[in-house]
Protein backbone atom coordinates (compact mmCIF):
# COMPACT_ATOMS: atom_id res chain seq x y z
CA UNK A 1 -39.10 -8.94 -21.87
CA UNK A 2 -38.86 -6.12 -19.49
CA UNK A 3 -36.67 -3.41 -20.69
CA UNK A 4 -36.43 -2.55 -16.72
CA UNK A 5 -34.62 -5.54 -15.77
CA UNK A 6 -31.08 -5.52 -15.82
CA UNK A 7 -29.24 -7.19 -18.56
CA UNK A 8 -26.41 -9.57 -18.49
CA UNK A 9 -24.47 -10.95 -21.64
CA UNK A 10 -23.17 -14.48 -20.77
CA UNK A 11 -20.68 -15.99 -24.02
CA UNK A 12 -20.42 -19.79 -24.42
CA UNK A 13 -23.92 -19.52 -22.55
CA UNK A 14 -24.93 -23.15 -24.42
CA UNK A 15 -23.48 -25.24 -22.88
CA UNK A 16 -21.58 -26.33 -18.65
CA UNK A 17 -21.11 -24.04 -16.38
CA UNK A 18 -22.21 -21.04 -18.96
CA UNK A 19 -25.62 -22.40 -19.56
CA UNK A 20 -25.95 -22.87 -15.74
CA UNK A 21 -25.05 -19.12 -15.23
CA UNK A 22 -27.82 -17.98 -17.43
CA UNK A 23 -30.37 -20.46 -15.53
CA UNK A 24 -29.35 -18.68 -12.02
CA UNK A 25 -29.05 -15.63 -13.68
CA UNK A 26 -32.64 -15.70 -14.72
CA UNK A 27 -33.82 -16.66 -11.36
CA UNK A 28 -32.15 -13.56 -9.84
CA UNK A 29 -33.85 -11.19 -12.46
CA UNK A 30 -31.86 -10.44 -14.67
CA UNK A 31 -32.81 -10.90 -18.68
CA UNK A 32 -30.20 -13.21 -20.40
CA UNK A 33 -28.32 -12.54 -23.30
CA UNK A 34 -27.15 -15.96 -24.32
CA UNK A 35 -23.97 -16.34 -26.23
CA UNK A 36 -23.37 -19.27 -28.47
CA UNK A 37 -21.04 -20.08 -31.49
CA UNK A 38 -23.66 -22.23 -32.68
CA UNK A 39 -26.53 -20.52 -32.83
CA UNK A 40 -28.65 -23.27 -32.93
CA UNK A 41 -27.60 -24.95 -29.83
CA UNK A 42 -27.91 -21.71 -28.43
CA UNK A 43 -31.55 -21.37 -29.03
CA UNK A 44 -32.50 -24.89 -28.10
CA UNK A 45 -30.43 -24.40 -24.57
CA UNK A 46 -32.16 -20.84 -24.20
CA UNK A 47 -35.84 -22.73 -24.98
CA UNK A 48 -35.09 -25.41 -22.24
CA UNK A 49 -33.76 -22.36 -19.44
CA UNK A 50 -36.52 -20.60 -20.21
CA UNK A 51 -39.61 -21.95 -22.44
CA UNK A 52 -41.80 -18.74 -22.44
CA UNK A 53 -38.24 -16.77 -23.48
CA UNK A 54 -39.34 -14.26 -20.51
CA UNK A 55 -35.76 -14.34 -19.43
CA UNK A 56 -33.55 -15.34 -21.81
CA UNK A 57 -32.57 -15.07 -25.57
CA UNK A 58 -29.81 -16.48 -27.60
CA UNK A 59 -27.60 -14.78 -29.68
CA UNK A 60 -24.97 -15.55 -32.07
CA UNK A 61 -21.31 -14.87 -31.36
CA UNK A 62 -17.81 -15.84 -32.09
CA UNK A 63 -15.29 -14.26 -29.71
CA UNK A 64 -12.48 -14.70 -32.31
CA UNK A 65 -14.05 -12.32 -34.39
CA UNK A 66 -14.02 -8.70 -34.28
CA UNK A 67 -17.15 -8.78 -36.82
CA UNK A 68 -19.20 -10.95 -35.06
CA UNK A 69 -18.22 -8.91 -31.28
CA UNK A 70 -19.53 -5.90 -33.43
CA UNK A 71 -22.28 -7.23 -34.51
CA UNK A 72 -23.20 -8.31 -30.58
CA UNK A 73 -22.84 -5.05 -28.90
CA UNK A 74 -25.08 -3.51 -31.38
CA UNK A 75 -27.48 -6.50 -30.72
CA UNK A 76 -27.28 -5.46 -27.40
CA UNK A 77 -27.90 -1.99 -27.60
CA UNK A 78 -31.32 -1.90 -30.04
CA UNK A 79 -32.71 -5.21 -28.03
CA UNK A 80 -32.30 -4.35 -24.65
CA UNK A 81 -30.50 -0.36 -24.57
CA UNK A 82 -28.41 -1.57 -21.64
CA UNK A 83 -25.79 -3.95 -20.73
CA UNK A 84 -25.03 -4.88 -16.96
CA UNK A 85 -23.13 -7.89 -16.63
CA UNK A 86 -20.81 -8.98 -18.97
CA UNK A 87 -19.54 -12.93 -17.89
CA UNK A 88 -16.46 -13.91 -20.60
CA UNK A 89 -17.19 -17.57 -20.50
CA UNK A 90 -16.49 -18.67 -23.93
CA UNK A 91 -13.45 -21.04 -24.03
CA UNK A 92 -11.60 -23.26 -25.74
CA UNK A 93 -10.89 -27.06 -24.49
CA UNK A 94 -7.96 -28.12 -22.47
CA UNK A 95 -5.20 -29.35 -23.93
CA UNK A 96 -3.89 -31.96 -21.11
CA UNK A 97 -1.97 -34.02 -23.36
CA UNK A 98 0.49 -31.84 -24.56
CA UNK A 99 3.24 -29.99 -23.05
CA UNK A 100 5.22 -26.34 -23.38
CA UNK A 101 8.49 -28.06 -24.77
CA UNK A 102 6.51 -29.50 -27.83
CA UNK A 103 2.92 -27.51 -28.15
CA UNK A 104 1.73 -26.57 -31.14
CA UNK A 105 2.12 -22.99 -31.07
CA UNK A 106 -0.58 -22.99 -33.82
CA UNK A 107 -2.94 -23.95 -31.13
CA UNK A 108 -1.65 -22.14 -28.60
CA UNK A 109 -2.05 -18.94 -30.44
CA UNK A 110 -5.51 -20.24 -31.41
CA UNK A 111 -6.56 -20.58 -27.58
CA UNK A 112 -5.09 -17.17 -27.22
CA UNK A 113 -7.74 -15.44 -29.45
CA UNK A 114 -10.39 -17.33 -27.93
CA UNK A 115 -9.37 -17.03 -24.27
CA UNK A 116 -7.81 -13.67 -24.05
CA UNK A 117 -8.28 -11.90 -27.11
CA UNK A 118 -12.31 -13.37 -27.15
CA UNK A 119 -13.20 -11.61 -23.89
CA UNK A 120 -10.89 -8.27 -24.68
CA UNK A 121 -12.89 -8.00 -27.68
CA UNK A 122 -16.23 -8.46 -26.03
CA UNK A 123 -15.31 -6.22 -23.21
CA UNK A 124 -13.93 -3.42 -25.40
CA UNK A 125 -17.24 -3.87 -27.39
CA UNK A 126 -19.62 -3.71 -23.74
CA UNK A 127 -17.99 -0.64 -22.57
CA UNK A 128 -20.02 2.09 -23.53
CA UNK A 129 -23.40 0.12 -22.52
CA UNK A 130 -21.31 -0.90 -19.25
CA UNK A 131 -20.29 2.36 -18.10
CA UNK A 132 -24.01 3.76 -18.27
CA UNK A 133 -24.82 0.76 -15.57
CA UNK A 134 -25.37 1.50 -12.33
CA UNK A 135 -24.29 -1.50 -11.25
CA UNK A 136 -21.74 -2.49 -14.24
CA UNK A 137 -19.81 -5.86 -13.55
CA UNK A 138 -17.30 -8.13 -15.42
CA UNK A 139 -17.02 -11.77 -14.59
CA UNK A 140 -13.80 -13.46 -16.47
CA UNK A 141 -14.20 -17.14 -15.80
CA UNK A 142 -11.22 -18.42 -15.40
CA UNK A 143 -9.48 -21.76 -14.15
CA UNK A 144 -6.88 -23.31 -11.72
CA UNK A 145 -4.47 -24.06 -14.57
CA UNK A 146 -4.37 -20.07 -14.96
CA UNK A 147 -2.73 -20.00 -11.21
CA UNK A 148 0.90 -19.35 -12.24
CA UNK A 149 1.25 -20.09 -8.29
CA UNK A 150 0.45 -23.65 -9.19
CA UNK A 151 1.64 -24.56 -12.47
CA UNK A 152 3.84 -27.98 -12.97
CA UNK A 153 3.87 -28.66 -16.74
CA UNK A 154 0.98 -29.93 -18.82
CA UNK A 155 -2.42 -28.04 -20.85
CA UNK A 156 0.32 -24.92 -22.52
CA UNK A 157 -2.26 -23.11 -24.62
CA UNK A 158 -4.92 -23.61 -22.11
CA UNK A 159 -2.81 -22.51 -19.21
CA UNK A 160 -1.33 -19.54 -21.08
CA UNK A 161 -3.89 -18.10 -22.51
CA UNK A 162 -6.38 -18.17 -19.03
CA UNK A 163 -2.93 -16.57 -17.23
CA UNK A 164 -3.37 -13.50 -19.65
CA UNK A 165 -6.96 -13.76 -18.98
CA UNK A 166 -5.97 -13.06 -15.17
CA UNK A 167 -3.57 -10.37 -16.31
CA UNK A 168 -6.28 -8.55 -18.22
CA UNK A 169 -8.57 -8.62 -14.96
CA UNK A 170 -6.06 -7.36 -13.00
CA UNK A 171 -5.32 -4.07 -15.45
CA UNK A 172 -8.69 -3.29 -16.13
CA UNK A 173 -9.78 -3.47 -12.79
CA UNK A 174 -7.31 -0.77 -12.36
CA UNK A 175 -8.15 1.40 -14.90
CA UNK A 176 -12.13 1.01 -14.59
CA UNK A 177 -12.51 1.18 -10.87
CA UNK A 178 -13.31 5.05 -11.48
CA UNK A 179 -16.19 4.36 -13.42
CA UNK A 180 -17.52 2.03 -10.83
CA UNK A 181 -16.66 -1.46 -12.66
CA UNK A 182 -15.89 -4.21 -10.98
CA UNK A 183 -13.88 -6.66 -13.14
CA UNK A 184 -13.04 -9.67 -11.66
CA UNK A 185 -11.54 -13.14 -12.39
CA UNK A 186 -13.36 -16.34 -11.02
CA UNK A 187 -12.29 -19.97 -10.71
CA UNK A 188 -15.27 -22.49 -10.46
CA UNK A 189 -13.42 -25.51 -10.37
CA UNK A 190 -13.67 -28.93 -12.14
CA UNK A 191 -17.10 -29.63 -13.14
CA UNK A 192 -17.82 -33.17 -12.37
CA UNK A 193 -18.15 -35.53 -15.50
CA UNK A 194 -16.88 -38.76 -16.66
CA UNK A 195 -13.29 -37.92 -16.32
CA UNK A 196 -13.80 -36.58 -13.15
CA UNK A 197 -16.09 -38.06 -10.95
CA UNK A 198 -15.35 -35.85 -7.90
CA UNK A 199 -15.79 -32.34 -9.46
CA UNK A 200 -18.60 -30.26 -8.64
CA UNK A 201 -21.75 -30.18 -9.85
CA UNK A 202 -22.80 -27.27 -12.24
CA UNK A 203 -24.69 -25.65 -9.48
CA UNK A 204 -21.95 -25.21 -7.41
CA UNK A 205 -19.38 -24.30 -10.16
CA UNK A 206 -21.64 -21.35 -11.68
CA UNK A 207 -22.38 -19.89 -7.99
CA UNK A 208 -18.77 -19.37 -7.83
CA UNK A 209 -19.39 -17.04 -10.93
CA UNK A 210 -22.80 -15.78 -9.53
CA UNK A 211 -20.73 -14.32 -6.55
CA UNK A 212 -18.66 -11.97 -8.20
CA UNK A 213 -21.36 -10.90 -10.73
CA UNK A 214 -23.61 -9.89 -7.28
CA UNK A 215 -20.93 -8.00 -5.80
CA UNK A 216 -22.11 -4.50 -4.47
CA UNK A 217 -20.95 -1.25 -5.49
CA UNK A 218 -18.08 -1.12 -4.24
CA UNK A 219 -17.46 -4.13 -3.43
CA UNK A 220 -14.00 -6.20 -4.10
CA UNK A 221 -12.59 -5.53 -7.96
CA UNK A 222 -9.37 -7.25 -9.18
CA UNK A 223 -9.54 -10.66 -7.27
CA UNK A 224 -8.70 -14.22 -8.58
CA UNK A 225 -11.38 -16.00 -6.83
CA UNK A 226 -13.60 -19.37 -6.14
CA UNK A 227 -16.30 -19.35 -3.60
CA UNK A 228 -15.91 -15.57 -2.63
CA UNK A 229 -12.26 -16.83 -1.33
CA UNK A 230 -9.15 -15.72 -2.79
CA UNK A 231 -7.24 -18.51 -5.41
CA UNK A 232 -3.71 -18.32 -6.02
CA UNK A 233 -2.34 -15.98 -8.69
């Protein structure tokens, strides 16, 4: 693996529209840092992306812990000495069934960690690899239930927790734009499965998240977005 080639960090890489970011991902040239809780699954889905491992390699990490973030970005550093991309795709399920008036604010603090503590961690972690970049980007992948704009009732802790997500885009965008980051949030829209047979394919939803991550210096930093078009806030 080319220690030329620049290097993007994809969590929850195992599996939907994370896997299918680290397949495009590989085709543009960049080598693949695979995130998956399970490393296992992780290594099977980096062996079918890639069965040389030219472009990508899997790698163990829980977003919900600061140990395991640790132990990433000093992965990252002796493996590759760079970091990119980062794209905070590690989630946790929705939670369509229940509501705000009676959630379990157990799980709602759970999706919390994972959704908007998980990628603060990982970002926090990136930083100093990300700022040497010449090209740094951050991709939070986010989702229509995190458009306050929009929101009726229904999926709390998921809704919540991608909202902050947004939030956290939005601040750092601010803060890093001197150092040349973009950091932006990306909606890629309902994947199409059983439950909904009208969603997008994989393809589509990951170029969504391929967009932002290609941005050029300079380009636009702080947007809520899906297809390069703005979403609602």
């Amino acid at each position: 693996m080319s220690v030329d080639l620049p290097v993007a960090v994809v969590t929850g890489g195992n599996r939907g529209i994370g896997r299918e970011v680290c397949r495009q991902l590989a085709l543009l040239g960049f080598s693949v840092a695979l995130g998956a809780r399970d490393l296992r699954k992780g290594e099977l889905a980096a062996k079918e992306l890639d069965p040389d491992g030219a472009r990508i390699v899997p790698f163990h990490l829980e977003v919900d812990s600061t140990l395991s973030v640790d132990a990433l970005a000093g992965w990252v550093k002796e493996r590759f000495g760079r970091a990119d991309v980062l794209v905070n795709n590690a989630s946790t399920p929705y939670d369509r069934w229940a509501t705000a008036g009676g959630a379990d604010l157990g799980m709602v603090a759970e999706a919390i960690d994972v959704n908007l503590f998980g990628p603060w961690r990982v970002i926090q972690a990136l930083l100093p690899l990300l700022r040497s970049s010449p090209a740094p980007r951050i991709v939070n992948v986010s989702s229509e239930d995190a458009s306050v704009a929009a929101m009726t009732g229904g999926s709390p802790a998921f809704s919540v927790s991608k909202a902050g997500l947004n939030a956290l885009t939005r601040l750092l965008a601010g803060e890093l734009g001197r150092d040349g980051i973009l950091v932006n949030s990306v909606c890629p829209g309902q994947p199409h499965d059983e439950m909904h047979p009208t969603g997008r394919t994989m393809a589509q939803a990951a170029a969504s998240v391929i967009w932002a991550v290609t941005l050029p210096n300079g380009g636009p930093t702080g947007t809520f977005t899906r297809d390069g078009r703005p979403f609602p806030w």
